[in-house]
Protein backbone atom coordinates (compact mmCIF):
# COMPACT_ATOMS: atom_id res chain seq x y z
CA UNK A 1 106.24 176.87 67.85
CA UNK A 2 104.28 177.82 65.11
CA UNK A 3 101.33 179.32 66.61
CA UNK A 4 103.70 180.83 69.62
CA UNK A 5 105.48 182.75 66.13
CA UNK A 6 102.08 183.90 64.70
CA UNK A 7 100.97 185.50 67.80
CA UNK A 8 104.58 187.22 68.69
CA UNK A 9 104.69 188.36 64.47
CA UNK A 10 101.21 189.58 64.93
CA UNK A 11 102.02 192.27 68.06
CA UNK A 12 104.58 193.52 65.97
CA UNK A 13 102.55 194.39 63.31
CA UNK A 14 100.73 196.71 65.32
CA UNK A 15 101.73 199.84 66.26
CA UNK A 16 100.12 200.73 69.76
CA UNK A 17 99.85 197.36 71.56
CA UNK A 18 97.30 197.72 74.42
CA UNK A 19 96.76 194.11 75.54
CA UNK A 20 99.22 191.74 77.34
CA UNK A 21 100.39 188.32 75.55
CA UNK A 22 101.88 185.73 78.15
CA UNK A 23 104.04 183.34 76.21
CA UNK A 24 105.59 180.29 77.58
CA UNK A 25 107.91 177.62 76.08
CA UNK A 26 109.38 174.60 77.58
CA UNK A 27 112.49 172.01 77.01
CA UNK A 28 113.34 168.92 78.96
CA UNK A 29 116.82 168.74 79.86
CA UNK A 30 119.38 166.37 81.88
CA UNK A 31 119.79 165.95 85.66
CA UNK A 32 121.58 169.20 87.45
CA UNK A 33 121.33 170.28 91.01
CA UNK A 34 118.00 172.85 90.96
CA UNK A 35 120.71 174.69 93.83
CA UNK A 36 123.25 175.14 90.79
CA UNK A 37 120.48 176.38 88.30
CA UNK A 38 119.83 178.78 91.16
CA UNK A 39 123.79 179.52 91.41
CA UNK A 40 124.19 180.02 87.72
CA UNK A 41 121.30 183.12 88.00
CA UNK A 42 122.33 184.52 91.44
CA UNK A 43 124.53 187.37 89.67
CA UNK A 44 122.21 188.33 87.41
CA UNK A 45 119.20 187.53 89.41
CA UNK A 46 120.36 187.92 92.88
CA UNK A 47 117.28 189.77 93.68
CA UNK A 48 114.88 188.11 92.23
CA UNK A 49 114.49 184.28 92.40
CA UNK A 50 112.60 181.43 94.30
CA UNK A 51 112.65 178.19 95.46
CA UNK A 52 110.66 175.56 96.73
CA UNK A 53 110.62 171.87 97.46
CA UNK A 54 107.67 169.57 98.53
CA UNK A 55 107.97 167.56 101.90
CA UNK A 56 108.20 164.13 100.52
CA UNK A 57 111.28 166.04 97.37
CA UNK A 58 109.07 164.97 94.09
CA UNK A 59 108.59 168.53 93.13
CA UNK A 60 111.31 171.24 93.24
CA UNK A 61 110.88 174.76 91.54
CA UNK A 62 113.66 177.31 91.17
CA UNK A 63 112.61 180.53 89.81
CA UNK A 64 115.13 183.55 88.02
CA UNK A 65 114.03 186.80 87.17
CA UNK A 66 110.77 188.54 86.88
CA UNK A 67 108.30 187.85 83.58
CA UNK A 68 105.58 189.88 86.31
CA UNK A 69 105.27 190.52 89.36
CA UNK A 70 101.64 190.95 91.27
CA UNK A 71 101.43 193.20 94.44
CA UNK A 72 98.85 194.12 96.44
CA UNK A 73 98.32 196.44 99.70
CA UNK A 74 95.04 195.69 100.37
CA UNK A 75 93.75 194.16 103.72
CA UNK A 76 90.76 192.64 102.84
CA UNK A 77 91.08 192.15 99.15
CA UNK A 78 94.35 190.68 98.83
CA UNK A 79 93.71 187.32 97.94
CA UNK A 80 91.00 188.36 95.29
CA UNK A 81 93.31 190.88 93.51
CA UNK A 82 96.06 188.05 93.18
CA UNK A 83 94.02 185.53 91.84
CA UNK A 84 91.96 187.91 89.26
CA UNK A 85 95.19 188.84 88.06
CA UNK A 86 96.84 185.78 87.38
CA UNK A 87 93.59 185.00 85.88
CA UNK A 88 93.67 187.62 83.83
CA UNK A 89 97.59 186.36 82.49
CA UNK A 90 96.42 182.84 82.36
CA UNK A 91 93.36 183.76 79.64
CA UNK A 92 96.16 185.03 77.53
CA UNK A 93 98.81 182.04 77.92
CA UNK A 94 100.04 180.97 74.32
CA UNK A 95 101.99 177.65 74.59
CA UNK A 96 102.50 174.43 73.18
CA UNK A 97 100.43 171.46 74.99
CA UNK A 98 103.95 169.89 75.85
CA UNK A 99 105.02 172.99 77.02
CA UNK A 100 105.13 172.68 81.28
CA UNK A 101 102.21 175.22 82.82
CA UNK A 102 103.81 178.46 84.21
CA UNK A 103 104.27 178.99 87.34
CA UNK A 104 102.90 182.13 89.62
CA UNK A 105 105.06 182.11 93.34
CA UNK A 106 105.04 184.28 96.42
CA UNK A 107 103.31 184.69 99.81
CA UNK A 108 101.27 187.38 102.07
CA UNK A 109 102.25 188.94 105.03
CA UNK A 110 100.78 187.13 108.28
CA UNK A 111 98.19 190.16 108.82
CA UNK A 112 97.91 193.23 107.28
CA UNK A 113 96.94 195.34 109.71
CA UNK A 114 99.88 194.59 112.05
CA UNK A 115 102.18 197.57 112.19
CA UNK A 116 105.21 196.89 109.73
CA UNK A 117 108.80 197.22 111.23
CA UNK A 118 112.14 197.67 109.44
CA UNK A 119 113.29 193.95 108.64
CA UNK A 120 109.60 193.69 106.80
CA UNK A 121 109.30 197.47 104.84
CA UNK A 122 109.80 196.11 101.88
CA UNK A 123 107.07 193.13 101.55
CA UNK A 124 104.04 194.27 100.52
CA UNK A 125 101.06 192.75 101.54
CA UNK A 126 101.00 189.84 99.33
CA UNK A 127 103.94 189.42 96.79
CA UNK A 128 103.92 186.93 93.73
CA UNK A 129 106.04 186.33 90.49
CA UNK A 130 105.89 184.52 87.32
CA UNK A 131 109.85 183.59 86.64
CA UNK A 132 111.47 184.59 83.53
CA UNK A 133 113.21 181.22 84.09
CA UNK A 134 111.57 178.60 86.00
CA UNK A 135 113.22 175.32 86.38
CA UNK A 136 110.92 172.16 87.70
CA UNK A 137 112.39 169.03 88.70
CA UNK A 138 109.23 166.30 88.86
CA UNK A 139 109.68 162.68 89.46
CA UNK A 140 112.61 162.12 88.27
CA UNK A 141 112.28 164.71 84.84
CA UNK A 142 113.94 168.07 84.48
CA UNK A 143 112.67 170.73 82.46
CA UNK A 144 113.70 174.40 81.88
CA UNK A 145 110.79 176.88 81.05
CA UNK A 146 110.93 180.65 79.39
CA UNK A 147 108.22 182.65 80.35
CA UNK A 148 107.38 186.35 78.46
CA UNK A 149 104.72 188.46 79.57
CA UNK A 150 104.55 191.71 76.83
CA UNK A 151 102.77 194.50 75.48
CA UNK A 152 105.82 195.08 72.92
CA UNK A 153 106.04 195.36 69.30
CA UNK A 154 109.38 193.10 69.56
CA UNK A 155 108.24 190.11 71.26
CA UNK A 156 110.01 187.40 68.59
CA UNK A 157 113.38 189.65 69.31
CA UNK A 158 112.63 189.40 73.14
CA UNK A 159 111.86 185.42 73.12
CA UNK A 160 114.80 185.25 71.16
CA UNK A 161 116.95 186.47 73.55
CA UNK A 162 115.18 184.47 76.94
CA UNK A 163 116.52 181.61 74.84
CA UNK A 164 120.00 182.39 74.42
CA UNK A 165 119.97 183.13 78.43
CA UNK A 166 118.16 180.18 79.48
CA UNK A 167 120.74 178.02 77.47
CA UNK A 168 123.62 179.84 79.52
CA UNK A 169 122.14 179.24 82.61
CA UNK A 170 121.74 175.40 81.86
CA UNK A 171 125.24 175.60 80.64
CA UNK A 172 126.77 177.46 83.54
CA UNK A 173 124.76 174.90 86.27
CA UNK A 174 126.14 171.67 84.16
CA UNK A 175 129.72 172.73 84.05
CA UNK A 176 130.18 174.87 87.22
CA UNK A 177 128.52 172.10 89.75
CA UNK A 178 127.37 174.39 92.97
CA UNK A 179 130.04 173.86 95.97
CA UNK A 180 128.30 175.30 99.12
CA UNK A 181 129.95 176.87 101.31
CA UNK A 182 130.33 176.27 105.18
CA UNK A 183 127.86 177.49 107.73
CA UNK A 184 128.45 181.00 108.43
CA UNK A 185 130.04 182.25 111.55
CA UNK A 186 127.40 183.90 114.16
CA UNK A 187 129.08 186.57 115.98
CA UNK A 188 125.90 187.78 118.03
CA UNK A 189 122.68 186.02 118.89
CA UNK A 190 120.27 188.86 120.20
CA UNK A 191 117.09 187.96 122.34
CA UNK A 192 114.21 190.46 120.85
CA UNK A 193 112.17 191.56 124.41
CA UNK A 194 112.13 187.95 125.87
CA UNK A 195 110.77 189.69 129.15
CA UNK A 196 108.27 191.07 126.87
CA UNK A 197 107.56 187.71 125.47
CA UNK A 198 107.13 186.20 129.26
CA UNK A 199 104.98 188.54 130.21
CA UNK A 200 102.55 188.72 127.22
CA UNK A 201 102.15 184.70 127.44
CA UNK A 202 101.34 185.09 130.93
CA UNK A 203 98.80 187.89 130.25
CA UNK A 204 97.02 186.17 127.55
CA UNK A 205 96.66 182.60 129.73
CA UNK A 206 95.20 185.10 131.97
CA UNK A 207 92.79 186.74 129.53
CA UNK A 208 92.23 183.39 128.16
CA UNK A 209 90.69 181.95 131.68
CA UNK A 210 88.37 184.69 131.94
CA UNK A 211 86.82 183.60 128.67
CA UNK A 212 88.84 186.58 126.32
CA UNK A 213 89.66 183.92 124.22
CA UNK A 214 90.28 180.14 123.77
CA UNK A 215 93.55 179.99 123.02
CA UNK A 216 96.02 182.73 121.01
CA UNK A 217 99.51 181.73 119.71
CA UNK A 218 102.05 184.31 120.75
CA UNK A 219 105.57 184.01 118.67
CA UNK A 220 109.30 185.83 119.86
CA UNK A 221 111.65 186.71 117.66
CA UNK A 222 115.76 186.43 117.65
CA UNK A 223 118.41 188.14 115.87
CA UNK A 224 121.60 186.74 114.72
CA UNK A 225 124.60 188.94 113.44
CA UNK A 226 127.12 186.85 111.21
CA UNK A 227 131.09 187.97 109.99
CA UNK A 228 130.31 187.87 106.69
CA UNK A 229 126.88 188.23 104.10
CA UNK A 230 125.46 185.00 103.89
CA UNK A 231 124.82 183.68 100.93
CA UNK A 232 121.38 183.03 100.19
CA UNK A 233 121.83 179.99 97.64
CA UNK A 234 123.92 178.72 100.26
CA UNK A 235 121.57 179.25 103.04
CA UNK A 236 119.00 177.16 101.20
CA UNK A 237 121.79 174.50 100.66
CA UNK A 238 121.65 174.16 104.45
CA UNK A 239 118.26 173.96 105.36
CA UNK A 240 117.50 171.24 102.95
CA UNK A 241 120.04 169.80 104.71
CA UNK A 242 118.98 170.10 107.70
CA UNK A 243 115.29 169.37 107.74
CA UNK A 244 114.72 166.47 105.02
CA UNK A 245 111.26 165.95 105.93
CA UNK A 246 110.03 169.28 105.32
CA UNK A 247 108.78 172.00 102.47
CA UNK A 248 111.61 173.95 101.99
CA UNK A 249 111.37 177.61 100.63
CA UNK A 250 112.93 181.04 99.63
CA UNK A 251 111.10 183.67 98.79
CA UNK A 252 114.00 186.58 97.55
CA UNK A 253 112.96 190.55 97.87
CA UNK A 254 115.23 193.37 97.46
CA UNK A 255 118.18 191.66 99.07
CA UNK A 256 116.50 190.38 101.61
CA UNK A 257 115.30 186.48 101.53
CA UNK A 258 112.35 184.68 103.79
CA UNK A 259 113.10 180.90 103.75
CA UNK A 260 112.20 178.05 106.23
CA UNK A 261 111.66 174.13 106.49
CA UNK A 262 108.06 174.35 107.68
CA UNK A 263 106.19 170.87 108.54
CA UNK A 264 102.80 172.15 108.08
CA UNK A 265 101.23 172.52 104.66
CA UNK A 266 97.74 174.45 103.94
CA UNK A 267 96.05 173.47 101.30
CA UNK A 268 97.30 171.44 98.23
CA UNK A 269 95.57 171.15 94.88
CA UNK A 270 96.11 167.94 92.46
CA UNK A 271 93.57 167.67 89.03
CA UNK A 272 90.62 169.25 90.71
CA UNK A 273 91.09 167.71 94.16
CA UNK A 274 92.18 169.52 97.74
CA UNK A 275 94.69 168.46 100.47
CA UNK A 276 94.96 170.14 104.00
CA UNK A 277 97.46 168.81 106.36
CA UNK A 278 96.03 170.03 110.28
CA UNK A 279 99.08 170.32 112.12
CA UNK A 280 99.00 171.39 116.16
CA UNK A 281 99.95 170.27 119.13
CA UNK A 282 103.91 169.39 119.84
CA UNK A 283 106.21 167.69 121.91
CA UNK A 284 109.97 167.24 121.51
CA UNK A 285 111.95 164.19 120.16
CA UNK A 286 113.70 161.76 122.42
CA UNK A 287 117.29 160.92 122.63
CA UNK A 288 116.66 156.84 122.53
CA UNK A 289 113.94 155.11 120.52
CA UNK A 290 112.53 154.12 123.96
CA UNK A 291 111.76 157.73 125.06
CA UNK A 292 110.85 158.75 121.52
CA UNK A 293 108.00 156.28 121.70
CA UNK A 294 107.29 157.33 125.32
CA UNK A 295 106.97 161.23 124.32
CA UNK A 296 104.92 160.53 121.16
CA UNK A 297 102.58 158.52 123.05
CA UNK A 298 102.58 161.32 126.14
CA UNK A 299 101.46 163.91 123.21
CA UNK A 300 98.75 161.40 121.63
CA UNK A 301 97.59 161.48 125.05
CA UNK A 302 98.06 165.40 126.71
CA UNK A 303 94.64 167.38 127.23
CA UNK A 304 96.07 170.39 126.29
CA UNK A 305 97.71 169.65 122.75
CA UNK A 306 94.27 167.16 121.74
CA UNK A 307 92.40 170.63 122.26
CA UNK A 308 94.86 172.55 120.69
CA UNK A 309 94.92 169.87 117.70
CA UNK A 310 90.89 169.94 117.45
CA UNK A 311 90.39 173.28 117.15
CA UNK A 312 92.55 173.38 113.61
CA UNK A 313 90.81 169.62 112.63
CA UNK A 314 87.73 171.85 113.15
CA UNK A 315 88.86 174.60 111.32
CA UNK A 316 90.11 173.05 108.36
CA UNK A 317 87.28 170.80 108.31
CA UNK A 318 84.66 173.54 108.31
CA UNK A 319 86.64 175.00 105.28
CA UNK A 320 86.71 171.80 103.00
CA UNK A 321 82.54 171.93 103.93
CA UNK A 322 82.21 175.20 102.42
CA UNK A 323 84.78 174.49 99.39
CA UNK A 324 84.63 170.60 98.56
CA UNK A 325 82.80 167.32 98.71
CA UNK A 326 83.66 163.54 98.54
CA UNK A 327 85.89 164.84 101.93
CA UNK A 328 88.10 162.17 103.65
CA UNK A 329 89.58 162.68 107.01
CA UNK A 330 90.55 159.72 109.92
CA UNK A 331 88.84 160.24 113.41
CA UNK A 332 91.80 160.18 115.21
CA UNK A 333 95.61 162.24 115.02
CA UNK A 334 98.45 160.42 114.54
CA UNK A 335 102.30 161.56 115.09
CA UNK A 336 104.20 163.06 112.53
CA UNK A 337 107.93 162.74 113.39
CA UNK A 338 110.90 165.30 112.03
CA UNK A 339 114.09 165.91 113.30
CA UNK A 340 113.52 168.03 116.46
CA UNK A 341 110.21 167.66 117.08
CA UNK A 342 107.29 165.66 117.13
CA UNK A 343 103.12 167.08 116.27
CA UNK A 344 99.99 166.03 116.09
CA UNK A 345 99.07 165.36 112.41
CA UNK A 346 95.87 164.79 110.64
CA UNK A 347 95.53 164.36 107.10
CA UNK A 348 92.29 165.76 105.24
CA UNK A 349 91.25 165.72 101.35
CA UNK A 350 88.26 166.51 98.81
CA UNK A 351 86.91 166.82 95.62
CA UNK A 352 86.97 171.11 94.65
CA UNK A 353 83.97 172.57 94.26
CA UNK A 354 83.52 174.19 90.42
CA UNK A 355 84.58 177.35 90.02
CA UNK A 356 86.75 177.57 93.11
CA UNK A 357 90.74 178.50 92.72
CA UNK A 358 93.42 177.82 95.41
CA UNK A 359 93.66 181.29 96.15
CA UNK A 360 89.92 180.75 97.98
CA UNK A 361 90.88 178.31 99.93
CA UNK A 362 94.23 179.73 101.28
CA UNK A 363 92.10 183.21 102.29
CA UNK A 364 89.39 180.97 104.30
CA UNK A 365 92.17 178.69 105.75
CA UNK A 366 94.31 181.70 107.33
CA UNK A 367 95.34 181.55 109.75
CA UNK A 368 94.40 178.32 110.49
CA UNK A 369 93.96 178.10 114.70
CA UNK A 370 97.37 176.47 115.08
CA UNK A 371 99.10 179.91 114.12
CA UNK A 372 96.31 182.18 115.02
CA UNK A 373 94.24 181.20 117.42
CA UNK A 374 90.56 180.81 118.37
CA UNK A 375 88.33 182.24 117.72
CA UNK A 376 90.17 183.81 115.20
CA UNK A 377 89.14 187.61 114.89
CA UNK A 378 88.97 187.50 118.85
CA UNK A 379 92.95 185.50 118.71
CA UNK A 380 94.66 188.34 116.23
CA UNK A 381 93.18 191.30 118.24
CA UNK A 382 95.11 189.89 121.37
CA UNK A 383 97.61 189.09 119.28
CA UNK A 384 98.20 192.43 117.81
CA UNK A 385 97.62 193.55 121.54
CA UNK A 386 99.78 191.62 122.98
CA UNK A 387 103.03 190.53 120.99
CA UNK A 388 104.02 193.58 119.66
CA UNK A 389 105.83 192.16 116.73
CA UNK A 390 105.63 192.15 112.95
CA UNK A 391 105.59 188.89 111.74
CA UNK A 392 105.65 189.50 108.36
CA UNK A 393 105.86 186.45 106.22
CA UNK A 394 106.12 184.55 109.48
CA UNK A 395 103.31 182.22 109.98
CA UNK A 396 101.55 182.99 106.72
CA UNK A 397 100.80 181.25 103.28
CA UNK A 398 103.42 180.81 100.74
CA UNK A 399 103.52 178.81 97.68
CA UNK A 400 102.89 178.53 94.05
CA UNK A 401 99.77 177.37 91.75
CA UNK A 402 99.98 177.58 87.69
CA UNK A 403 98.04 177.96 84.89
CA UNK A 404 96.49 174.46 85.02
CA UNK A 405 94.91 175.18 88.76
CA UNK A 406 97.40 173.12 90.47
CA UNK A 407 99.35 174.28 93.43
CA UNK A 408 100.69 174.21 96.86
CA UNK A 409 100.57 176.45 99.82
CA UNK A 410 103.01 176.13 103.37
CA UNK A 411 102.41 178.02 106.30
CA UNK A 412 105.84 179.90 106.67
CA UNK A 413 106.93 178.71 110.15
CA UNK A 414 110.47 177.43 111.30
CA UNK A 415 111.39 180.43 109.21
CA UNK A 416 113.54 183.46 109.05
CA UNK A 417 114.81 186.53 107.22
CA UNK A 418 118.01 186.55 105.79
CA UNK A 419 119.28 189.68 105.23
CA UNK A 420 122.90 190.23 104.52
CA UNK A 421 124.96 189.54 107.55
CA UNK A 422 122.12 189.28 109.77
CA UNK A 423 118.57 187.46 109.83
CA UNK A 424 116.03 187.50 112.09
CA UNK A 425 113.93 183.88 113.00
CA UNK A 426 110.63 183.74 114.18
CA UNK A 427 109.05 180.77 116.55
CA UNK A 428 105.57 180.69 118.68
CA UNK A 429 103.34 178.23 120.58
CA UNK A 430 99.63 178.30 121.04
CA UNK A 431 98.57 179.25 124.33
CA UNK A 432 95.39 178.12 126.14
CA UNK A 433 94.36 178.03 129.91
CA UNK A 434 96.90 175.81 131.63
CA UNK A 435 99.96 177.46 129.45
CA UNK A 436 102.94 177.91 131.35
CA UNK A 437 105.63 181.06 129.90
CA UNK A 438 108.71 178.82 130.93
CA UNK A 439 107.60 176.18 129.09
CA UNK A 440 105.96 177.97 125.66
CA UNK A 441 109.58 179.94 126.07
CA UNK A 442 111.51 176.31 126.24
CA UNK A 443 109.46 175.40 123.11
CA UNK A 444 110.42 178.31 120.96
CA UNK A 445 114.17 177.15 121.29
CA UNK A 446 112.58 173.54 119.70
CA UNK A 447 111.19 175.84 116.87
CA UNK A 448 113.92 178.29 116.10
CA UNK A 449 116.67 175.07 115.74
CA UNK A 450 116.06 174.21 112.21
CA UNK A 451 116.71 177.64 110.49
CA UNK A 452 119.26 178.74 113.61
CA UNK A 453 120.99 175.39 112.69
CA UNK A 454 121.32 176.10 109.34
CA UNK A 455 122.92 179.41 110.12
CA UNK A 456 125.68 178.10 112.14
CA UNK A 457 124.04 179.01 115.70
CA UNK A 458 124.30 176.81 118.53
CA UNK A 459 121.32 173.96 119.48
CA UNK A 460 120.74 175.20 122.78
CA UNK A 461 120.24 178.73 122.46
């Protein structure tokens, strides 16, 4: 703490401070629920917290309150201006080497240049945040970080009191163990133009056969109207619940929180080495073993999803050439099973390139053909064309990296916005040649189930 004292003593002794100091300190504690850490702040914080969880649960992150937050409206510079910035915070991190690296969190909108509707005003093009409080649960370890980012004279007075508040939160989530509450009640489930939807999947398999395209993923949207506000901590409580086998996230913006259970991660980043996950191609799950088996091998075996499939294997492939070497990746897809549905799934990995950061990656890597399309510039014209609908987060990176160059990014599908007593949820389906509307429609129900579930709405629509 010594050094951590120096620096904070030394900003006060100036009297105009015109450079930031980012100062981070760390303490392990026991086992609590990372939901009840998130309880304790949600007064306090309501508006500004985060949470993830990795697919396989070895990494959970709960973030409360804002030590900075990083904007940008830019269309084309978006990625860049995020990553120079938390640069530009990370040359200036004082902490201990015990001390856990800080955390930056957030996500960008699915395309900029889409025009924004009401449910979305208030997400910017890309949104990130370091946490005041940021709470990682890793392998079986807890640990509680502080996180001050200051220009001001009084930063030992400030630290000073992150600590006292940080030890109420633990306290609070120790001794007030978080209860969630049941599902909400829906009172209206609203199809958003589902003629609309029929029509503009027929159009594009149309536009696609003439050679406008090779294949375009269009997505609907629904809206449910609940009783009562939803809770968001309890909202999260339910998806986890619901979809085990996922990345679960919630991303919290002036009352209004994006969360999901997506399958499909983008890009991963371990000690200097890359993970891509390419996901595409789907089929649902089976009511017996037997006809599990049967429908998983029908989709290892279906023209249309294997094309669908290779065009993100060649995607993501082409990406890890530019980016990485020592690259590993089988020949073949294999299933990857969760509760409703079943994909196509093939792993890839490599050794980053010097000099590259996660937030390169994530811009060549969206969208990646299974939520775009392909070719891709060609794919979001007739997108923007042809769906008329903001997607927002929907679809898009989200995810976290820290001062070490670590990180994780999902691709923000079986996802919705929770706002209040309503939320809208998003769900789409690439389309190619031989695409049929009833059935991409029938596959959006498959889609919206995990976060309509979690809601309280009804399996079948």
């Amino acid at each position: 703490m010594s050094r951590k004292i120096t620096e904070m003593q030394k900003l006060e002794s100036k009297e105009i401070v015109s450079d930031y100091r980012f100062f981070s300190e760390t303490i392990e504690i026991g086992r609590i629920s990372p939901l009840s850490f998130l309880e304790a702040g949600n007064f306090a914080y309501k508006e500004k917290h985060f949470y993830w969880q990795n697919a396989d649960r070895t990494l959970t992150i709960v973030g409360l309150g804002h030590a900075e937050v990083i904007t940008s409206t830019e269309d084309d510079k978006r990625y860049l201006e995020v990553s120079k910035r938390w640069k530009e915070l990370c040359d200036v991190l004082i902490k201990e080497e015990k001390d856990i690296a800080p955390v930056l969190f957030g996500g960008f909108s699915f395309d900029p240049k889409s025009v924004q509707t009401l449910e979305w005003e208030s997400f910017p093009s890309a949104y990130f945040v370091v946490p005041s409080f940021q709470l990682i649960s890793k392998n079986g370890q807890m640990f509680v970080s502080i996180n001050l980012i200051t220009t001001a004279s009084n930063a030992v007075d400030e630290f000073e009191a992150l600590r006292e508040e940080r030890d109420r939160l633990i306290h609070l989530a120790e001794v007030n163990e978080f209860a969630p509450s049941i599902k909400p009640t829906v009172s209206h489930v609203e199809e958003i133009r589902k003629s609309a939807y029929l029509k503009a999947v027929q159009d594009v398999t149309d536009q696609i056969k003439i050679g406008e395209a090779e294949k375009v993923v269009i997505a609907r949207s629904i809206r449910m109207d609940f009783e009562q506000e939803v809770s968001n901590v309890a909202a999260l409580h339910h998806i986890t619940s619901e979809q085990q086998e996922s990345y679960h996230f919630g991303l919290q913006k002036d009352g209004q929180l994006f969360f999901g259970a997506t399958p499909e991660r983008l890009i991963e980043i371990v000690h200097g080495r890359a993970y891509s996950a390419c996901v595409a191609g789907s089929i649902e799950r089976g009511k017996t073993a037997s006809e599990d088996r049967k429908l998983g091998e029908e989709l290892l075996n279906d023209d249309k999803n294997r094309e669908e499939h290779h065009y993100v294997v060649k995607m993501i492939s082409d990406v890890f050439d530019k980016y990485c070497t020592d690259i590993l990746m089988p020949k073949e897809p294999k299933l990857m099973r969760i509760r409703d549905i079943q994909h196509l799934f093939t792993p890839i990995e490599g050794k980053l390139e010097s000099g590259t950061d996660i937030f390169n990656l994530v811009e060549d890597l969206h969208p990646t053909p299974a939520l775009g399309g392909v070719p891709t510039n060609k794919a979001l014209e007739v997108i923007r064309r042809e769906e008329q609908m903001d997607r927002g987060y929907y679809a898009a990176p989200i995810g976290w990296t820290d001062s070490d160059g670590n990180g994780e990014f999902a691709v923000g599908i079986r996802s919705g916005l929770l706002d209040g007593d309503k939320a809208y949820l998003y769900a789409g389906g690439g389309i190619v040649a031989d695409s049929e509307p009833q059935k991409e429609y029938d596959e959006t129900w498959v889609k919206f189930r995990p976060v309509l579930r979690s809601l309280g709405g009804k399996l079948n629509g």
